[in-house]
PDB file of N, CA and C in Angstrom:
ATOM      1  N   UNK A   1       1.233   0.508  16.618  1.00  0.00           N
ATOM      2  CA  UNK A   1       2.052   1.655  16.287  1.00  0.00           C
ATOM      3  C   UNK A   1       1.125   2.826  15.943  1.00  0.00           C
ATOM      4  N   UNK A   2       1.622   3.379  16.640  1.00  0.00           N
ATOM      5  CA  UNK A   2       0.816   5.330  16.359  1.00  0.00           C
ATOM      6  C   UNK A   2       0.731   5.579  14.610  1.00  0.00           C
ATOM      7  N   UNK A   3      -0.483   6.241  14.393  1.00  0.00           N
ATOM      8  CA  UNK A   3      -0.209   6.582  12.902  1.00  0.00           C
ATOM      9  C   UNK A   3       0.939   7.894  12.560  1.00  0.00           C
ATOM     10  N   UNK A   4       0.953   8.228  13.743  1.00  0.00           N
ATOM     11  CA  UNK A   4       1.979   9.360  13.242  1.00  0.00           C
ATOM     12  C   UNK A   4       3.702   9.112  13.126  1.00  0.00           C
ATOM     13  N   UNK A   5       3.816   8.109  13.849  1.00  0.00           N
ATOM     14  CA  UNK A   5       4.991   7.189  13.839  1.00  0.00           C
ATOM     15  C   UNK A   5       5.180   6.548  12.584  1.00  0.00           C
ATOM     16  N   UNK A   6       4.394   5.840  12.254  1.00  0.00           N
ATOM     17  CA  UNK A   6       3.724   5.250  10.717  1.00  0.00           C
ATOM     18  C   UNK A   6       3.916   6.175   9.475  1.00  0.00           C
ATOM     19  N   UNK A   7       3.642   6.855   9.721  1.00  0.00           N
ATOM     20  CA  UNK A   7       3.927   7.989   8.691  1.00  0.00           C
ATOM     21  C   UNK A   7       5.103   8.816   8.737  1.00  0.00           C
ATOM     22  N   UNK A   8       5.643   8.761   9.774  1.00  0.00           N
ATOM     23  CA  UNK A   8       7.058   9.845   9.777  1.00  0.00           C
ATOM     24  C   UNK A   8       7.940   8.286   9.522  1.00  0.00           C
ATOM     25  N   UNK A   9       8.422   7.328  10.048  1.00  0.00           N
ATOM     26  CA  UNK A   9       8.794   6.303   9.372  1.00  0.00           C
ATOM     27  C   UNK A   9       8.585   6.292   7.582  1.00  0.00           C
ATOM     28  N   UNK A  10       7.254   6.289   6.917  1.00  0.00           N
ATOM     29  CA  UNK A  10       7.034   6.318   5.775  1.00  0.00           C
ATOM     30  C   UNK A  10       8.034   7.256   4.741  1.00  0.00           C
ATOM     31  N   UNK A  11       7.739   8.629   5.578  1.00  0.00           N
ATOM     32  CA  UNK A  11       8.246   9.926   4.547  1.00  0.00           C
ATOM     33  C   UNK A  11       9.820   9.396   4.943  1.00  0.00           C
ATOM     34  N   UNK A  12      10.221   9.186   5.971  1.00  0.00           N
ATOM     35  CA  UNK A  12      11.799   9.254   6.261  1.00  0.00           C
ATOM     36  C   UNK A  12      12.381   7.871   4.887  1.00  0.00           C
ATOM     37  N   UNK A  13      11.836   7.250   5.097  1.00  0.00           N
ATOM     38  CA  UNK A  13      11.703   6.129   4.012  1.00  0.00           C
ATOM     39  C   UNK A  13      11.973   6.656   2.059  1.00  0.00           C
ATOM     40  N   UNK A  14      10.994   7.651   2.225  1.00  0.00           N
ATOM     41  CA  UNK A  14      10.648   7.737   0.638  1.00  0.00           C
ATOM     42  C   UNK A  14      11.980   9.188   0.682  1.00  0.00           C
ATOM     43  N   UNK A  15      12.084  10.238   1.660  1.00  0.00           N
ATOM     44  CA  UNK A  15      13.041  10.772   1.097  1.00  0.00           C
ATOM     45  C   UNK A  15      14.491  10.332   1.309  1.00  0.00           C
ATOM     46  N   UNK A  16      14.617   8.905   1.376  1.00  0.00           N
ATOM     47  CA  UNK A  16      15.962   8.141   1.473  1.00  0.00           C
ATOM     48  C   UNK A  16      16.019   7.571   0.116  1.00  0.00           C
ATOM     49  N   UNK A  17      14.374   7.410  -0.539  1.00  0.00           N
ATOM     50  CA  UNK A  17      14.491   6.767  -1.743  1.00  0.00           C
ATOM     51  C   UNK A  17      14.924   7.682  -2.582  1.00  0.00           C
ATOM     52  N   UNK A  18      14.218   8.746  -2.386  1.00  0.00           N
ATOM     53  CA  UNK A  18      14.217   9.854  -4.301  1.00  0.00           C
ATOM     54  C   UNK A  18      15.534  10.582  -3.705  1.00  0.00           C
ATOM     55  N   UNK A  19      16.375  10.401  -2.566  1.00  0.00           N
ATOM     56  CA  UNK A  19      17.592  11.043  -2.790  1.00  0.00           C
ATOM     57  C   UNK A  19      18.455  10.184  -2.851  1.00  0.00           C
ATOM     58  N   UNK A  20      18.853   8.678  -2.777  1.00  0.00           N
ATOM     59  CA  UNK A  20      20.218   7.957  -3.135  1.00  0.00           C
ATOM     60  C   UNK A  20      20.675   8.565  -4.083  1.00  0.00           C
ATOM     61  N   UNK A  21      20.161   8.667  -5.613  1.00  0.00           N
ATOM     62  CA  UNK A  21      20.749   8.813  -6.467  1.00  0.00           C
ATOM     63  C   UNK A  21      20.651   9.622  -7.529  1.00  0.00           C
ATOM     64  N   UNK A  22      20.891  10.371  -8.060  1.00  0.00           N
ATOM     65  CA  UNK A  22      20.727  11.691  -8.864  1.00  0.00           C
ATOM     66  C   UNK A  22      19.489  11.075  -9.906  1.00  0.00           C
ATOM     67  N   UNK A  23      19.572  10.372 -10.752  1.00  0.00           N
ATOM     68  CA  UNK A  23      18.543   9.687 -11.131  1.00  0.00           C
ATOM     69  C   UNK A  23      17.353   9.456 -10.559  1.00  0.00           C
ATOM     70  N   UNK A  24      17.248   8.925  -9.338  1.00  0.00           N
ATOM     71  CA  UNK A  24      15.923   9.074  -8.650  1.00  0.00           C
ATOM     72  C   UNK A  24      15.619  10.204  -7.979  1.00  0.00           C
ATOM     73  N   UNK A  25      16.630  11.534  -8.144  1.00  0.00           N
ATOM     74  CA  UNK A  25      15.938  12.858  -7.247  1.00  0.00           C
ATOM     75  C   UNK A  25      15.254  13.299  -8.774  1.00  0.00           C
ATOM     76  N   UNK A  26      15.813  12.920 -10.077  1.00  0.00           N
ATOM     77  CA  UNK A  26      15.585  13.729 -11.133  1.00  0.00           C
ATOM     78  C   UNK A  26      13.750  13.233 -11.885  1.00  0.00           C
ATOM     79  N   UNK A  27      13.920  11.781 -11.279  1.00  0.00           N
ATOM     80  CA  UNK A  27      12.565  10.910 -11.388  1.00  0.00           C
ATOM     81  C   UNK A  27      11.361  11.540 -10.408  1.00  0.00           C
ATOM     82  N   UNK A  28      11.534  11.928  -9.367  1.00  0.00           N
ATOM     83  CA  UNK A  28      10.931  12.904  -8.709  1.00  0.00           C
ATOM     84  C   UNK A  28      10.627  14.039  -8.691  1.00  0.00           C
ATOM     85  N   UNK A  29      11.466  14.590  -9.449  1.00  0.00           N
ATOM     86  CA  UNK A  29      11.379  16.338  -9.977  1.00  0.00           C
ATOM     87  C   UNK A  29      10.576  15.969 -11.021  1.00  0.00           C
ATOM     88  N   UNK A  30      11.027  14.998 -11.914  1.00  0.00           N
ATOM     89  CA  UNK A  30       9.499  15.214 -13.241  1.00  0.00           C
ATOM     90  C   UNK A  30       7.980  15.025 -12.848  1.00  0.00           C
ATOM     91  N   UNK A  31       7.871  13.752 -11.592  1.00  0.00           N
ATOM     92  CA  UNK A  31       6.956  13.553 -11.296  1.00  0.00           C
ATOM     93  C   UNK A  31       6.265  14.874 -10.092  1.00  0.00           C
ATOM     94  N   UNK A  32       7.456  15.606  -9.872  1.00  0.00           N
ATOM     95  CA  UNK A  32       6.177  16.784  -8.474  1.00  0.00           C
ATOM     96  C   UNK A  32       6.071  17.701  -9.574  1.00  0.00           C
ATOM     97  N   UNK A  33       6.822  17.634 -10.585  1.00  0.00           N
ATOM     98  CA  UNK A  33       6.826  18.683 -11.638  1.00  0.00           C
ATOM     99  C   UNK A  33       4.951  19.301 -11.756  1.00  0.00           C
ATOM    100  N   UNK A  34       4.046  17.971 -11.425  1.00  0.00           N
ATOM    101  CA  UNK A  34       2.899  17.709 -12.051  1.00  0.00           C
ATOM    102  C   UNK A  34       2.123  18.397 -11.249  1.00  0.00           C
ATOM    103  N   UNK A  35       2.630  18.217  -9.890  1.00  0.00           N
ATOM    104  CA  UNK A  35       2.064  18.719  -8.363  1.00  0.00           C
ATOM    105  C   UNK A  35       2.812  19.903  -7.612  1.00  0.00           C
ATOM    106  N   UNK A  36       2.682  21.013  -8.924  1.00  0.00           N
ATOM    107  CA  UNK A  36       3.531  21.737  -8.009  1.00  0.00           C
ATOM    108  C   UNK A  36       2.992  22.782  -7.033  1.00  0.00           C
ATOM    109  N   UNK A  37       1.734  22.638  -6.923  1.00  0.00           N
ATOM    110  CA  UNK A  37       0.923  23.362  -5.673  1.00  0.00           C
ATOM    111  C   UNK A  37       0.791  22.886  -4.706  1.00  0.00           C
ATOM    112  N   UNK A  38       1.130  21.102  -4.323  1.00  0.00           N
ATOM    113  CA  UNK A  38       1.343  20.560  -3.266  1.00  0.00           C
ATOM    114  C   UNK A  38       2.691  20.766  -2.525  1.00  0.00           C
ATOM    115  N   UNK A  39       2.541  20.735  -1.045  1.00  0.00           N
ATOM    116  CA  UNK A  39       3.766  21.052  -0.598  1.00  0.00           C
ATOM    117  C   UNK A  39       4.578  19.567  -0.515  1.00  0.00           C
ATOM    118  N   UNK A  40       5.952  20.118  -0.629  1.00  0.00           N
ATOM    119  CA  UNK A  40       6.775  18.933  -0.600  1.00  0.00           C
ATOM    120  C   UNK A  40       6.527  17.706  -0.007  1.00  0.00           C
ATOM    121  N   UNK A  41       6.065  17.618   1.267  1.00  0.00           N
ATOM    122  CA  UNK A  41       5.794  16.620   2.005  1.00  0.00           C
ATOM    123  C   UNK A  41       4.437  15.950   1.230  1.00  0.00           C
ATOM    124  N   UNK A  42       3.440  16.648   0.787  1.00  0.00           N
ATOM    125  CA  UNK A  42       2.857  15.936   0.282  1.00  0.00           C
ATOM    126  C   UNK A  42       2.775  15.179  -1.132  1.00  0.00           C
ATOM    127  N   UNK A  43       3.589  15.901  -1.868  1.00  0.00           N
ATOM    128  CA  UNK A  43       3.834  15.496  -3.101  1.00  0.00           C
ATOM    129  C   UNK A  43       4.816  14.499  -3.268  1.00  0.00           C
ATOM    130  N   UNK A  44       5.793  14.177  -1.798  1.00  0.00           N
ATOM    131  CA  UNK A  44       6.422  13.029  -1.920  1.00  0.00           C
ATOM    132  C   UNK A  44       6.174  11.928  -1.297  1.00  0.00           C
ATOM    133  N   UNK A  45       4.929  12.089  -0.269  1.00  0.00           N
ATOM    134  CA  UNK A  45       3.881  10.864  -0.008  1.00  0.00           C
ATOM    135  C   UNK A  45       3.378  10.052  -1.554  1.00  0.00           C
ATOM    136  N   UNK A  46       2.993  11.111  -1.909  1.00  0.00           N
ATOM    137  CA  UNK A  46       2.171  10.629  -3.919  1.00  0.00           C
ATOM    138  C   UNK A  46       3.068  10.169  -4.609  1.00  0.00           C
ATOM    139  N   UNK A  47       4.269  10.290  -4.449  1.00  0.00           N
ATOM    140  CA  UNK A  47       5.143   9.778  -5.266  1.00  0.00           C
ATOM    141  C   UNK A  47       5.414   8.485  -5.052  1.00  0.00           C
ATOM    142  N   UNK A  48       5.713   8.359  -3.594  1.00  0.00           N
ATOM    143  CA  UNK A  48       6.048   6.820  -3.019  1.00  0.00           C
ATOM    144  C   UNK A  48       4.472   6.021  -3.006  1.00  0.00           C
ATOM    145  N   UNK A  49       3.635   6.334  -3.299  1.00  0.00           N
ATOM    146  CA  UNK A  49       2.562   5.738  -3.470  1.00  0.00           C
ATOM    147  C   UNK A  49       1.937   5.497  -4.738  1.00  0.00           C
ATOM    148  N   UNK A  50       2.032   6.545  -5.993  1.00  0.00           N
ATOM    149  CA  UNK A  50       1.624   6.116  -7.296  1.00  0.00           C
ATOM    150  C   UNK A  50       3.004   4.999  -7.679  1.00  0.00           C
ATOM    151  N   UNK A  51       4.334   4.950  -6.980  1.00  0.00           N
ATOM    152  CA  UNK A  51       5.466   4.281  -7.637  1.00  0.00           C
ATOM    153  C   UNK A  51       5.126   2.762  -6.604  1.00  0.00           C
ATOM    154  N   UNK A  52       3.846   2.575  -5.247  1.00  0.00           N
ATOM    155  CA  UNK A  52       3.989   1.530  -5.309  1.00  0.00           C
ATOM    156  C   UNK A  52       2.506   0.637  -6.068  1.00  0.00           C
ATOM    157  N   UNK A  53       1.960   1.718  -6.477  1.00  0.00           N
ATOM    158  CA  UNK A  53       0.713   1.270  -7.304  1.00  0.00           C
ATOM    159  C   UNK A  53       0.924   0.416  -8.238  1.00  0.00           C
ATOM    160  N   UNK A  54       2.226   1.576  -8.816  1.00  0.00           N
ATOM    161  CA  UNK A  54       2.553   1.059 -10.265  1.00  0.00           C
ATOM    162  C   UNK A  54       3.220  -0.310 -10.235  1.00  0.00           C
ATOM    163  N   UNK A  55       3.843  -0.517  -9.191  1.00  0.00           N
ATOM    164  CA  UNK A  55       4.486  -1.622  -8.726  1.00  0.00           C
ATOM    165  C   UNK A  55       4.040  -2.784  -8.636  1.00  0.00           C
ATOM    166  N   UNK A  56       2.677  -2.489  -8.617  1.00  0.00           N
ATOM    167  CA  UNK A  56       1.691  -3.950  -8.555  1.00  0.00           C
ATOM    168  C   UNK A  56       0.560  -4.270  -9.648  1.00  0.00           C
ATOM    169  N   UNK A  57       1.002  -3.603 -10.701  1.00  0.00           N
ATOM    170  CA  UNK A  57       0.639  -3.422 -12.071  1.00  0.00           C
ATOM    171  C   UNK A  57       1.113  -4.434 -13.301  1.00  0.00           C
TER     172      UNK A  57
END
């Protein structure tokens, strides 16, 4: 699989996550809160990635 496939799969993924539920868009706003010079796309790569870090913690 292409990495760019790989990655548009990924993001389509994570903004299905931080938008189900008002709670997880609001868990995301605190966390880009931090990154707010990154553009969206990238600050919600970091998100789905420090949340699967933390995940294996």
């Amino acid at each position: 699989m292409e990495e760019s496939v790989r990655l548009q799969i990924i993001y389509e993924t994570a903004v299905s996550m931080v938008t189900r539920t008002p709670e997880a868009w609001a868990e995301y706003l605190r966390f880009a809160s931090r990154f707010y010079k990154y553009p969206f796309d990238n600050a919600l790569l970091r998100s789905v990635r420090t949340n699967i870090e933390s995940a294996w913690m």
